[in-house]
N, C-alpha and C. Protein backbone atom coordinates (compact mmCIF):
# COMPACT_ATOMS: atom_id res chain seq x y z
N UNK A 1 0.84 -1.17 0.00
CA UNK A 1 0.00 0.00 0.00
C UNK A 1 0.89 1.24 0.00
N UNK A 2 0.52 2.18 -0.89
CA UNK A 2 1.38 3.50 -0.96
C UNK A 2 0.41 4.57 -0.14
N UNK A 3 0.87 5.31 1.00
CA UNK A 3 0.11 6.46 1.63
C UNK A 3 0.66 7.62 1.37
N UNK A 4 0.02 8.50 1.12
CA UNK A 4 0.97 9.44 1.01
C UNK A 4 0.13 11.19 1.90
N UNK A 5 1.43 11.41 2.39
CA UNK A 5 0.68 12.74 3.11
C UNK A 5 1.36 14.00 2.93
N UNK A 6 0.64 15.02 2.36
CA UNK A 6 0.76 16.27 2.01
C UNK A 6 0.60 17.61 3.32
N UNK A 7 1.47 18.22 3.50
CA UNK A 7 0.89 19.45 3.67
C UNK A 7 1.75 20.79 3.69
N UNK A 8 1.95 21.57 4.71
CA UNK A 8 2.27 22.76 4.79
C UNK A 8 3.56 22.24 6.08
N UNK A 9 4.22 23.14 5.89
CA UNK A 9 5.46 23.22 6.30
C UNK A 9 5.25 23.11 8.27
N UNK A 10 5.66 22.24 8.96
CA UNK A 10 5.32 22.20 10.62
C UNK A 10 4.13 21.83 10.34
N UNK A 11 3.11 21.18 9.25
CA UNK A 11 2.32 21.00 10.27
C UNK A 11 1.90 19.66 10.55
N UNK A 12 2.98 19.13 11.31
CA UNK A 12 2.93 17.85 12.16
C UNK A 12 3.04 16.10 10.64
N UNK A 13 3.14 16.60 9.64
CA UNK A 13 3.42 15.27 8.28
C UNK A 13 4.38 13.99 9.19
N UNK A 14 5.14 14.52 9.02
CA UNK A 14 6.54 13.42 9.49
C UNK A 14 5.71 12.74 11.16
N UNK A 15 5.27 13.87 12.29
CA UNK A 15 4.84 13.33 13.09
C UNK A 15 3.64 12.09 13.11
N UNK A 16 2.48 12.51 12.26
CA UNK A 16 1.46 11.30 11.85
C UNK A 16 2.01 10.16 10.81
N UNK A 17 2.90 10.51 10.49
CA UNK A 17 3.49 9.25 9.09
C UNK A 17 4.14 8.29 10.02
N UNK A 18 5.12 9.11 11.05
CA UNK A 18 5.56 7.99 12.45
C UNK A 18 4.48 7.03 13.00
N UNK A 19 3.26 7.59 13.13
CA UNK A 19 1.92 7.24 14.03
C UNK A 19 1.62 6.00 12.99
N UNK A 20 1.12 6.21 12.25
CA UNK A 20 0.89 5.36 11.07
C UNK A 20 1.93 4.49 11.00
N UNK A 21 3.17 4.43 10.63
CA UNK A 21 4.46 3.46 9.98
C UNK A 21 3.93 2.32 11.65
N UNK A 22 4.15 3.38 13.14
CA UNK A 22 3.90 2.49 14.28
C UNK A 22 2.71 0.87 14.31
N UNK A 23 1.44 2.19 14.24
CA UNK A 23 0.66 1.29 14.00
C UNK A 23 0.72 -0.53 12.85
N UNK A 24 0.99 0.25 11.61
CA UNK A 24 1.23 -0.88 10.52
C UNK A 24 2.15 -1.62 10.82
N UNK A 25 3.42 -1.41 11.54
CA UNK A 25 4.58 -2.21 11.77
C UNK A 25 3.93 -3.22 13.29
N UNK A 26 3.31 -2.69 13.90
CA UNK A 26 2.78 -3.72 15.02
C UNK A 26 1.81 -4.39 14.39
N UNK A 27 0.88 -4.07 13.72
CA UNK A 27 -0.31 -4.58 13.80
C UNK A 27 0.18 -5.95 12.12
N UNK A 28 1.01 -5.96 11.71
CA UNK A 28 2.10 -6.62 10.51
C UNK A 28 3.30 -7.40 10.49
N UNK A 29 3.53 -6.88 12.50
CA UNK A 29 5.15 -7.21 12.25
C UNK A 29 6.24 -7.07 11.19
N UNK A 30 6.31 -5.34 11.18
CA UNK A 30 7.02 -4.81 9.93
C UNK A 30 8.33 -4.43 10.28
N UNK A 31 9.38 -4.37 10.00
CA UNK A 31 10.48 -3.78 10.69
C UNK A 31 9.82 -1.73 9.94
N UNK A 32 10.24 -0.38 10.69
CA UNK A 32 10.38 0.62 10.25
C UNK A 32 11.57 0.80 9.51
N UNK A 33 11.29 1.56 8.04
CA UNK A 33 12.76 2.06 7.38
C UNK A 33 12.67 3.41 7.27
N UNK A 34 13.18 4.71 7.63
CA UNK A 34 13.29 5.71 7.74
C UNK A 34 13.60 6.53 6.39
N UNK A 35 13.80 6.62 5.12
CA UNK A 35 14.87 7.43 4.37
C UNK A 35 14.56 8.83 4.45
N UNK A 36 15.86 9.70 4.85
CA UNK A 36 15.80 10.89 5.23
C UNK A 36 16.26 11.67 3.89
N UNK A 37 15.97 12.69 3.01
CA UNK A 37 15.95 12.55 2.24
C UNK A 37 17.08 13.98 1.86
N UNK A 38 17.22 14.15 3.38
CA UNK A 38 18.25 15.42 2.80
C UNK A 38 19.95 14.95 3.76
N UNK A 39 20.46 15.06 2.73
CA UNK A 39 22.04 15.14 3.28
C UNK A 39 22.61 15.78 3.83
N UNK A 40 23.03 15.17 5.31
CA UNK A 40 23.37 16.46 6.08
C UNK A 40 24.49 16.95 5.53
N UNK A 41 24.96 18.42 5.02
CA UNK A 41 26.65 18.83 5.12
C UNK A 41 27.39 19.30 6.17
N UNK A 42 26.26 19.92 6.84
CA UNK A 42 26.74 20.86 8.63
C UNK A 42 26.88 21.55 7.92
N UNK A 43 26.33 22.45 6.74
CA UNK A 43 26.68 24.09 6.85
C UNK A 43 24.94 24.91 6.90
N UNK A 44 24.46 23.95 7.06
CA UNK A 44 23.19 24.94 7.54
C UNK A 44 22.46 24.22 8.89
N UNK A 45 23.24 25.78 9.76
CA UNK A 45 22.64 25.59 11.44
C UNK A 45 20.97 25.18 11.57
N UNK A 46 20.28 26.24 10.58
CA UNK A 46 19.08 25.71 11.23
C UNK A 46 18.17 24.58 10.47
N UNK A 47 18.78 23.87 9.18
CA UNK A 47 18.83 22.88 8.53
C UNK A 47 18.84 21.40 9.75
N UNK A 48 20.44 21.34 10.06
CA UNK A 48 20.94 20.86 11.15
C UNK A 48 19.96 20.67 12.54
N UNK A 49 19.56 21.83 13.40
CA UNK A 49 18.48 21.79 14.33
C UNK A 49 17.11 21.02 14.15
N UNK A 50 16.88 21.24 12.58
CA UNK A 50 15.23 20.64 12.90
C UNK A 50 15.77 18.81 12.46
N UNK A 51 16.87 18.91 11.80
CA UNK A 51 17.40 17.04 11.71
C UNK A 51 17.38 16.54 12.97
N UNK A 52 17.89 17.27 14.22
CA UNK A 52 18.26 16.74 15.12
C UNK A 52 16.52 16.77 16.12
N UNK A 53 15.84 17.68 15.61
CA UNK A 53 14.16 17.64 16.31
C UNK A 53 13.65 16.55 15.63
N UNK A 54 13.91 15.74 14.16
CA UNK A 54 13.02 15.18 13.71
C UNK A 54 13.89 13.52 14.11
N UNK A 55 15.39 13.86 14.73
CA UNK A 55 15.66 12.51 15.24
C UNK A 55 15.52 11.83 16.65
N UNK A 56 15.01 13.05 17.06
CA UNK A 56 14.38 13.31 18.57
C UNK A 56 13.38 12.56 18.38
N UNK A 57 12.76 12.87 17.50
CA UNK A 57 11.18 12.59 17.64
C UNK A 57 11.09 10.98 17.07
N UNK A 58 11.93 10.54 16.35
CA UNK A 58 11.40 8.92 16.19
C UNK A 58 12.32 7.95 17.15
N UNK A 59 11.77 6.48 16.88
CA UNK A 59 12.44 5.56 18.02
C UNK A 59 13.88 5.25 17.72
N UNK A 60 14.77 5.16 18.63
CA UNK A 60 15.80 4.23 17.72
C UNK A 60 15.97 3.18 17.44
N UNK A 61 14.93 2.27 17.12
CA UNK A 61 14.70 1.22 16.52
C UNK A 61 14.08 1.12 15.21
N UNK A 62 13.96 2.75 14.46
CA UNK A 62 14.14 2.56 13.18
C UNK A 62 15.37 2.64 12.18
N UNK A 63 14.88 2.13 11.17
CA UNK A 63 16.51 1.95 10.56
C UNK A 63 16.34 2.80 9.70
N UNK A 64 17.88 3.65 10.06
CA UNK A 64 17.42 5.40 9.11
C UNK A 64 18.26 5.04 7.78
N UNK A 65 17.92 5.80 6.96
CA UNK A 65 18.78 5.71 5.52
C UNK A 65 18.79 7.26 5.24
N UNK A 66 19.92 7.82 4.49
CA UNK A 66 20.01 9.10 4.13
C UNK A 66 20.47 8.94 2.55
N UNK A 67 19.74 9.55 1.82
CA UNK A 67 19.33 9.04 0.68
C UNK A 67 18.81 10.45 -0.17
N UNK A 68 19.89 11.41 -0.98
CA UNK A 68 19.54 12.74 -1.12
C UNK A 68 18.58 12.50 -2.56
N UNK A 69 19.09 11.38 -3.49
CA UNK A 69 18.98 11.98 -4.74
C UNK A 69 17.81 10.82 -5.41
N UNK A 70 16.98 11.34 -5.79
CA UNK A 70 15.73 10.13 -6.35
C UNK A 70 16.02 8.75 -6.89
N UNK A 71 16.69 8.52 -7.52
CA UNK A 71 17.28 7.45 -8.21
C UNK A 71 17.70 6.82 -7.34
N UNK A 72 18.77 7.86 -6.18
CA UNK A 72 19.33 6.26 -5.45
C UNK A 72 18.01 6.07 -4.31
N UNK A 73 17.38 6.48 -4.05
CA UNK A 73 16.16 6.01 -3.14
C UNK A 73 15.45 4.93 -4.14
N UNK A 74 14.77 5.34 -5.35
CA UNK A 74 14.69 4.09 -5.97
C UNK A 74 15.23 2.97 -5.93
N UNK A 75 16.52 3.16 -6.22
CA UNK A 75 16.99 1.89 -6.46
C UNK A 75 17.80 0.95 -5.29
N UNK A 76 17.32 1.75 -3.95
CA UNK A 76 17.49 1.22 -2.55
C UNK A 76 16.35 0.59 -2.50
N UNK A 77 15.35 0.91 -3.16
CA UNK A 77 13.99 0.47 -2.43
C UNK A 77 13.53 -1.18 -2.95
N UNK A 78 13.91 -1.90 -3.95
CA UNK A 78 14.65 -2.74 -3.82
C UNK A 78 14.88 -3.86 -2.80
N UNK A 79 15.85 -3.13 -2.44
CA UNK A 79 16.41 -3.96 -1.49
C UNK A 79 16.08 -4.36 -0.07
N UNK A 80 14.52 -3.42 0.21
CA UNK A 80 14.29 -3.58 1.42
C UNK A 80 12.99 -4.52 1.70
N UNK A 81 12.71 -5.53 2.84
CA UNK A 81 11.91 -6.65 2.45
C UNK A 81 10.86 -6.25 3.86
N UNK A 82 9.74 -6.65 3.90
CA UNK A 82 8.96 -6.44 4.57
C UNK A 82 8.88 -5.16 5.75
N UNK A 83 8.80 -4.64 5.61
CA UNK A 83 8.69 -3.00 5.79
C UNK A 83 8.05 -1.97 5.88
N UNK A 84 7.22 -1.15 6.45
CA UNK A 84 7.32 0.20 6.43
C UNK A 84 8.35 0.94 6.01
N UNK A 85 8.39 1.69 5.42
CA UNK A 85 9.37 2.86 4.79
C UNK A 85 8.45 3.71 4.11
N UNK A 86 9.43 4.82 5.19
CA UNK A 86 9.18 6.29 5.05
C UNK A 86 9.97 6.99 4.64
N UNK A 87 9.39 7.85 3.12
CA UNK A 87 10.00 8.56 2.37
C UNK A 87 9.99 10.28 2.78
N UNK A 88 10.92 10.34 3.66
CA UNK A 88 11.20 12.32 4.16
C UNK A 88 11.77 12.86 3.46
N UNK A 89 11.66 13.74 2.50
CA UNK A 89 10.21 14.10 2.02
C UNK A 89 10.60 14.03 0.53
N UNK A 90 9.52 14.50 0.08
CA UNK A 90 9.59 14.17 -1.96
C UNK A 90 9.92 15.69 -2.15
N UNK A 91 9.56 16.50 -1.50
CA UNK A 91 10.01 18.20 -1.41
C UNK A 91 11.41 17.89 -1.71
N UNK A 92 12.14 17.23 -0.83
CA UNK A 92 13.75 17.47 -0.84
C UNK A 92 14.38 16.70 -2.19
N UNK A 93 13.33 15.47 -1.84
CA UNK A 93 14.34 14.70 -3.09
C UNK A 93 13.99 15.88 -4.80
N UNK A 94 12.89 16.10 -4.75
CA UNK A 94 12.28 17.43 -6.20
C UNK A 94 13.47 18.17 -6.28
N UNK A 95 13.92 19.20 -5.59
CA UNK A 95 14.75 20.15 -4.45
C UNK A 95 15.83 19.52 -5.24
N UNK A 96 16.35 18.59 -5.02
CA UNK A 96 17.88 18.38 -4.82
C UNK A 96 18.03 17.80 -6.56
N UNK A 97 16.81 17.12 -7.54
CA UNK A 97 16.43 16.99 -8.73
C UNK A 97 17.27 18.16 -9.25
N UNK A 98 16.07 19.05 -9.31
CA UNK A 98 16.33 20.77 -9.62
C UNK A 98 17.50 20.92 -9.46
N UNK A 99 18.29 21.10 -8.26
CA UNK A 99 19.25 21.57 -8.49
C UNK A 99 20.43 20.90 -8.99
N UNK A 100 20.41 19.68 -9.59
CA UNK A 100 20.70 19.00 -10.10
C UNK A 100 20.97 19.06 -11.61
N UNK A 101 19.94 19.44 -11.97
CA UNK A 101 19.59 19.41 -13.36
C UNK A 101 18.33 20.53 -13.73
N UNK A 102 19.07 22.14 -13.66
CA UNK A 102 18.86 23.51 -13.79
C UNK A 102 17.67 23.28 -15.25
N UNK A 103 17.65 22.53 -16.30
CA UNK A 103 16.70 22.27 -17.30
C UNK A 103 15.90 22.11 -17.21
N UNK A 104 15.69 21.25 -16.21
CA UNK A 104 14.56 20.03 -15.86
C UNK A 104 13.39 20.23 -15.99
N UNK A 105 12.25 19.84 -16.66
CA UNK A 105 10.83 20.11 -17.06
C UNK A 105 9.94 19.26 -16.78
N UNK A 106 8.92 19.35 -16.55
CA UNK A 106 7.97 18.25 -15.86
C UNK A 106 8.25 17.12 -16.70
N UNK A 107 9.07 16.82 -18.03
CA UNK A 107 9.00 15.46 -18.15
C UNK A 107 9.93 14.45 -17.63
N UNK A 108 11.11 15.27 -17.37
CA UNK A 108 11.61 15.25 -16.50
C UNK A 108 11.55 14.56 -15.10
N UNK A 109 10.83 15.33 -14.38
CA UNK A 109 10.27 14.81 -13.29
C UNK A 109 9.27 13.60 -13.21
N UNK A 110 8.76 14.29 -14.16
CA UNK A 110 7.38 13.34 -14.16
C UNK A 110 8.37 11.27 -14.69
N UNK A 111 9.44 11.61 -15.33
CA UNK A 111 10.02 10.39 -15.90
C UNK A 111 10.75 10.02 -14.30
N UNK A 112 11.35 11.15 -13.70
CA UNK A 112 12.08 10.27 -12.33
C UNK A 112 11.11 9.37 -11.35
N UNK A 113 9.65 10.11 -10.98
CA UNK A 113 8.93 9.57 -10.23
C UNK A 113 8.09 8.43 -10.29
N UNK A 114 7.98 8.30 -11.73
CA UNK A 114 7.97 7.22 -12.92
C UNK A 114 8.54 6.01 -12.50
N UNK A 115 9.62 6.36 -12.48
CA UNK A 115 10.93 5.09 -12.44
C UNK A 115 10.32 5.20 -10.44
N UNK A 116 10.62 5.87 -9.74
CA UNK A 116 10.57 5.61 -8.53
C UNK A 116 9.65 4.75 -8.02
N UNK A 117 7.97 5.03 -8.88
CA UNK A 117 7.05 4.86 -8.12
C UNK A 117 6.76 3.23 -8.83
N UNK A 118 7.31 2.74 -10.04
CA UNK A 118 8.07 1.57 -10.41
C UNK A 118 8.08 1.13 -9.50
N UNK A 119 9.60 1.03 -8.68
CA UNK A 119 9.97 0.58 -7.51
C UNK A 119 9.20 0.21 -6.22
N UNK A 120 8.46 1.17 -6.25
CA UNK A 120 7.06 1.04 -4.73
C UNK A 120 6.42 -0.26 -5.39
N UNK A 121 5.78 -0.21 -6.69
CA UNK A 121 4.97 -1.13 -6.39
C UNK A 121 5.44 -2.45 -6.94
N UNK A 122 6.81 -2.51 -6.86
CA UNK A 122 7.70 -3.74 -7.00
C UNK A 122 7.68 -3.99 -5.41
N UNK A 123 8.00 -3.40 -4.94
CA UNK A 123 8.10 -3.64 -3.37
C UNK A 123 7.27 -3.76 -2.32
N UNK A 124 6.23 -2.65 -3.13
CA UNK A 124 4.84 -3.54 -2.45
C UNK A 124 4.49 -5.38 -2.90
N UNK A 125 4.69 -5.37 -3.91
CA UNK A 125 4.37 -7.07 -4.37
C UNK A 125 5.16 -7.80 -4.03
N UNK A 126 6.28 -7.41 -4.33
CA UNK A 126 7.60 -8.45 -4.28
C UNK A 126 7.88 -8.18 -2.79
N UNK A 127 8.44 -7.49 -1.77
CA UNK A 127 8.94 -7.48 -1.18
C UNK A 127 8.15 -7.43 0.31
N UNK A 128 6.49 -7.45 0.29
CA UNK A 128 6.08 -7.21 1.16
C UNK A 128 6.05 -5.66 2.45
N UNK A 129 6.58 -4.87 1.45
CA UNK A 129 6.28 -3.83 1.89
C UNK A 129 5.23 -2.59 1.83
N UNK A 130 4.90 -1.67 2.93
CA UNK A 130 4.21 -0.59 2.84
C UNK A 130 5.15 0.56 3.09
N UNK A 131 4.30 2.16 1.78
CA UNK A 131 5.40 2.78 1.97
C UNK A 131 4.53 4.11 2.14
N UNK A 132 5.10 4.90 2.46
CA UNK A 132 4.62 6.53 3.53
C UNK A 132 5.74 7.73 2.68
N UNK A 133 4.84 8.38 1.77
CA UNK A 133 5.72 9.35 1.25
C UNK A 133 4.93 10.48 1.72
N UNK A 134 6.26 11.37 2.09
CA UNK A 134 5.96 12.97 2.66
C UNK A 134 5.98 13.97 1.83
N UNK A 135 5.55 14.53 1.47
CA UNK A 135 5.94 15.85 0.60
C UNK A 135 5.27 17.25 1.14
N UNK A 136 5.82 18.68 0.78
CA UNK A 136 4.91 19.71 1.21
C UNK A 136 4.19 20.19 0.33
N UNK A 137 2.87 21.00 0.38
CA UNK A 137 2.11 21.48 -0.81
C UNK A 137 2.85 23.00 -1.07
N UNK A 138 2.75 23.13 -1.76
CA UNK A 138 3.26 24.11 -2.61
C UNK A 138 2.69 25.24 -3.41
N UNK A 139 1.23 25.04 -3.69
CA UNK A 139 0.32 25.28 -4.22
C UNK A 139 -0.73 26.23 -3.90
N UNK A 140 -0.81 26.46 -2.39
CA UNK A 140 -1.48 27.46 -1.59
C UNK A 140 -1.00 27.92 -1.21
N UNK A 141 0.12 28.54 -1.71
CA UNK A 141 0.80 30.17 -0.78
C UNK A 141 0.63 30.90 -2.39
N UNK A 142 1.49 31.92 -1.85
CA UNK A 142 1.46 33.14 -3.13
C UNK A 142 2.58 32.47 -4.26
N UNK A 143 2.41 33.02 -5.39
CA UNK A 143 3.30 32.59 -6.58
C UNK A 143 4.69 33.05 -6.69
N UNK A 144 5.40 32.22 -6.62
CA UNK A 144 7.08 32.90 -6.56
C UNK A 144 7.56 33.89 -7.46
N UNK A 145 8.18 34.93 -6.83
CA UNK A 145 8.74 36.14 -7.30
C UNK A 145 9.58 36.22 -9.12
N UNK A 146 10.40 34.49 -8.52
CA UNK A 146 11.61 34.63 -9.16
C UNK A 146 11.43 33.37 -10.69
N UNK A 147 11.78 32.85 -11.61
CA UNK A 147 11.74 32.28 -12.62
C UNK A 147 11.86 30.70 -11.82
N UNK A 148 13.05 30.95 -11.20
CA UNK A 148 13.26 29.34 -10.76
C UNK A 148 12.73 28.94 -10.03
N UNK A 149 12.54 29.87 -8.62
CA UNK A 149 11.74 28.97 -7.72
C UNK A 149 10.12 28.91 -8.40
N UNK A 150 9.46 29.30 -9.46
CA UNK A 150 8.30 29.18 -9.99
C UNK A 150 8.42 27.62 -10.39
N UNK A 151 9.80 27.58 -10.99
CA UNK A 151 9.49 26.14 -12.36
C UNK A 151 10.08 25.08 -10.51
N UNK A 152 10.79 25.35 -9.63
CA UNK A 152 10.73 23.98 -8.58
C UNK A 152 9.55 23.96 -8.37
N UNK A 153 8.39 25.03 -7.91
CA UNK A 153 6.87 24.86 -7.37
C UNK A 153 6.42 23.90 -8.65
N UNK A 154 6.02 24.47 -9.64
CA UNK A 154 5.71 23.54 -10.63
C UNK A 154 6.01 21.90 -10.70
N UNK A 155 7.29 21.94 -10.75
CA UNK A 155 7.70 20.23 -10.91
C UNK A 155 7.63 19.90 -9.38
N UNK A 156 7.46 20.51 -8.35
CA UNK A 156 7.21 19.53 -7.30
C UNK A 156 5.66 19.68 -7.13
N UNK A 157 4.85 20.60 -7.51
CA UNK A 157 3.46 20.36 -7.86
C UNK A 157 2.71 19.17 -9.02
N UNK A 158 3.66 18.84 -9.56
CA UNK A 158 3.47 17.81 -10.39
C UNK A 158 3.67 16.43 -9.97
N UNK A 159 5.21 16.10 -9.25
CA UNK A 159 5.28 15.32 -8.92
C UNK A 159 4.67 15.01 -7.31
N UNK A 160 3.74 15.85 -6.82
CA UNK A 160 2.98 15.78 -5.84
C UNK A 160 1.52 14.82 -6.32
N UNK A 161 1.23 15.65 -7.33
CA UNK A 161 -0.35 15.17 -8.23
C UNK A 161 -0.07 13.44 -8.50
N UNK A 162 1.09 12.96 -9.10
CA UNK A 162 1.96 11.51 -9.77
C UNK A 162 1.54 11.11 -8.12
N UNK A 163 2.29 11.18 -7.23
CA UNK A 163 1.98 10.29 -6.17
C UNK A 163 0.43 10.17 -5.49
N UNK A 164 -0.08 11.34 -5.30
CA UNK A 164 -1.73 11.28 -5.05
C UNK A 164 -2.08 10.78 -5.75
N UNK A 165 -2.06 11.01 -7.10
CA UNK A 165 -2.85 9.42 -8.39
C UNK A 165 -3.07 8.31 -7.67
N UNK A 166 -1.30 8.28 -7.61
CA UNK A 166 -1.20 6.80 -7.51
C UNK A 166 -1.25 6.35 -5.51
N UNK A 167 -1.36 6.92 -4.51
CA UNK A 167 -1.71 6.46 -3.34
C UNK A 167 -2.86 5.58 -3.39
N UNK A 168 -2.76 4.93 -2.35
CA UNK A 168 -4.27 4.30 -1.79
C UNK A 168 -4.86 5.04 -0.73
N UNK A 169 -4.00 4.97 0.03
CA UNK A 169 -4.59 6.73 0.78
C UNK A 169 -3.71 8.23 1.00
N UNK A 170 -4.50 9.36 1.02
CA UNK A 170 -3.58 10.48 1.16
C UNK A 170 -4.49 11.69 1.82
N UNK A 171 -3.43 11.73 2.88
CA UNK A 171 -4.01 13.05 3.64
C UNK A 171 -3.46 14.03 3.63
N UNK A 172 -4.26 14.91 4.20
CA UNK A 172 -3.79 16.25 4.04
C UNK A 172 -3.44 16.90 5.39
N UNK A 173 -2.16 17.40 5.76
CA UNK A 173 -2.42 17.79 7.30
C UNK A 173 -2.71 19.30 7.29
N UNK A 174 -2.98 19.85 8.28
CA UNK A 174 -3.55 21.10 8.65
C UNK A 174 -3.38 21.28 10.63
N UNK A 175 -2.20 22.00 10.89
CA UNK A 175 -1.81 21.99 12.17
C UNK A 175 -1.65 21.22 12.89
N UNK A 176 -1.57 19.89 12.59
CA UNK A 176 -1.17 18.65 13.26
C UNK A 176 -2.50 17.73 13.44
N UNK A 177 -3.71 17.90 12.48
CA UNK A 177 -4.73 17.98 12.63
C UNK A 177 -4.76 16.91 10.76
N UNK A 178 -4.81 15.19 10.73
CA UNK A 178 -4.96 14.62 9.40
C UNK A 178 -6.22 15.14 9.18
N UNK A 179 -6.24 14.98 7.66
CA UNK A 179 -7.76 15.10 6.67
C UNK A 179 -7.86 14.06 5.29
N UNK A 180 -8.35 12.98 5.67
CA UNK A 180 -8.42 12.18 4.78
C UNK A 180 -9.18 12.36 3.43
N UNK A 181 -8.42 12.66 2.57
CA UNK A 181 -8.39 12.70 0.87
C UNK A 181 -8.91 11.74 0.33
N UNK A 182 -8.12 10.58 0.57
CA UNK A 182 -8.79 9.63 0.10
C UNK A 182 -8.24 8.36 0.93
């Protein structure tokens, strides 16, 4: 089963995706897989602070993976066998796309998440896993000033829509407060 949960920046995603991965991993006997999706470098302090709030906040009995760039999360995913795994977040992995590859156009994207979301439901069948992707919406604030950050809103508005398609369920958070989509 693919879940996937959307929202606005703090408001509580990563915390209910924990709640959820908990539940499914007891009620399944699942091991938790964590992939964190941004690479730490240590040059951004307050980057750094909320890593260390969001490692606060889960057990250490999940098994974390740090995993910046889409492809190699794909092609980790794979390898992991009966499971929960949680994807933090599709924002970063889009994010780190982009800056990756300054061209990049929704077919682009739309071809990476393609290949990724491949992988999920290889791993849902084959491997006995369930998977929890995070992303933020993008879509309800004001329209970006600048050329580029317009075309990242775009392709991570796109590749937001690709995973809601394809979820079985997806919520929406709102202050720490789920809203089931579907």
């Amino acid at each position: 089963m693919l879940i996937f949960i959307l929202g606005g920046i703090r408001s509580g995603k990563s915390m209910y995706a924990g709640e959820i991965a908990d539940k499914i991993s007891k009620n399944e006997n699942k091991k938790i897989v964590y992939i964190a999706t941004y690479k730490n470098d240590g040059k951004d302090a307050e980057m750094i602070e909320r890593i260390e709030r969001h490692k606060n906040n889960r057990p250490n009995t999940w098994n974390v993976m740090e995993e910046g760039k889409i492809y190699d999360v794909a092609s980790k995913l794979g390898e992991i066998e009966n499971s929960v795994i949680i994807i933090d977040c599709l924002t970063l992995l889009v994010s780190n796309f982009f800056a990756e590859n300054k061209n990049a156009d929704e077919s682009n994207i739309t071809s990476e998440i393609e290949k990724m979301l491949k992988e999920i439901r290889k791993g849902i069948k084959k491997n006995n896993n369930e998977f929890i992707i995070i992303s933020n919406e993008v879509g309800e604030g004001i329209i970006p000033v600048n050329k580029i950050s317009r075309r990242y809103a775009d392709l991570l508005g796109r590749a937001n829509q690709i995973i809601a398609k394809h979820s079985a369920q997806f919520y929406f958070m709102f202050a720490g407060i789920p809203m089931k989509i579907k």
